[in-house]
Protein backbone atom coordinates (compact mmCIF):
# COMPACT_ATOMS: atom_id res chain seq x y z
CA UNK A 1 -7.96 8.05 -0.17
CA UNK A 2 -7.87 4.85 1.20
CA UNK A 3 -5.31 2.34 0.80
CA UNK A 4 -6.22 -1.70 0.47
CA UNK A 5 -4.18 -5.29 0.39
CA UNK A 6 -4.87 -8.74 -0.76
CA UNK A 7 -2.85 -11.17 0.61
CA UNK A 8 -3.86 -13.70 -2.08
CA UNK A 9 -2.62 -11.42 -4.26
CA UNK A 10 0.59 -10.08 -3.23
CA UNK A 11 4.27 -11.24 -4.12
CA UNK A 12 5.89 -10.51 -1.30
CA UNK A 13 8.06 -8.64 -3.98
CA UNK A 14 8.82 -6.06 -0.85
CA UNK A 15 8.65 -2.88 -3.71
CA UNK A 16 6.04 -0.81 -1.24
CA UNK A 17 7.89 -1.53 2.17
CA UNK A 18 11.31 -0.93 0.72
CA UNK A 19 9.86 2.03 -1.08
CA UNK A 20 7.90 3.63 2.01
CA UNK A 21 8.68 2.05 5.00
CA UNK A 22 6.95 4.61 6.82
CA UNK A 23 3.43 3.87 5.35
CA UNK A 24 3.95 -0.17 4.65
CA UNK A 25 5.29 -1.68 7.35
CA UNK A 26 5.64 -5.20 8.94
CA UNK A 27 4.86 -5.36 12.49
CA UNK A 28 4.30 -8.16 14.82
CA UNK A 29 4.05 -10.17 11.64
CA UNK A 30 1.30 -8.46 10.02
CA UNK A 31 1.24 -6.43 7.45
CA UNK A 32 0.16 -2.83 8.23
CA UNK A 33 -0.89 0.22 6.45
CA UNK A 34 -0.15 3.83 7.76
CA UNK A 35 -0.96 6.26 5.22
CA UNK A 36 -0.10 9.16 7.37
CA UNK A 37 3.26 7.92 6.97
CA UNK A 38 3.87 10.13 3.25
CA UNK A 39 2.78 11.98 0.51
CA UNK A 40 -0.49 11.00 -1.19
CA UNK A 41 1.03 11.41 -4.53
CA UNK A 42 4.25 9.31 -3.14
CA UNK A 43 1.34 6.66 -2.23
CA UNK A 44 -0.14 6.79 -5.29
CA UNK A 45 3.22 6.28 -7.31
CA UNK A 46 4.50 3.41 -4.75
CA UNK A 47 0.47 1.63 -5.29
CA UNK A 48 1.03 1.70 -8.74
CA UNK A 49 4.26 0.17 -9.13
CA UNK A 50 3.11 -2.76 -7.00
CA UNK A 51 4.10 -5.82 -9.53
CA UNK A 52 1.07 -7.95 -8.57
CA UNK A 53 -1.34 -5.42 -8.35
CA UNK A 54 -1.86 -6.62 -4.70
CA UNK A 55 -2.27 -2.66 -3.45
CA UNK A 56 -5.62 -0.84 -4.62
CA UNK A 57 -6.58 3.27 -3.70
CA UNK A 58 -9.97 3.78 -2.94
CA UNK A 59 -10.92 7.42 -3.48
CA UNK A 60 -13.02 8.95 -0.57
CA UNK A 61 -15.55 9.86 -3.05
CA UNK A 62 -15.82 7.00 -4.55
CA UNK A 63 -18.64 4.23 -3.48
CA UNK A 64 -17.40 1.42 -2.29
């Protein structure tokens, strides 16, 4: 599973870093995904409640 962001996208509504801090974070200004950081079903349900749709899951098996 891999996690992805567009910026051009994204709110800024703050639902994923509020939600799992340890996996979306903010540092040095940037924002950064650590996907060690939880649960891939907590992942999954935080991705999908993005409200812009900003946060997309690859699946390892899938092509990219």
């Amino acid at each position: 599973m891999k996690v992805t962001y567009d910026a051009k996208t994204c709110i800024h509504a703050g639902n994923c870093v509020n939600s799992l801090p340890a996996v979306f974070k903010i540092i040095n200004e940037q924002f950064v995904i650590d996907p060690k950081g939880a649960s891939e079903a907590e992942i999954r349900r935080t991705v999908a409640n993005c409200p812009s749709g900003a946060l997309q899951i690859t699946d390892s098996d899938t092509p990219e």
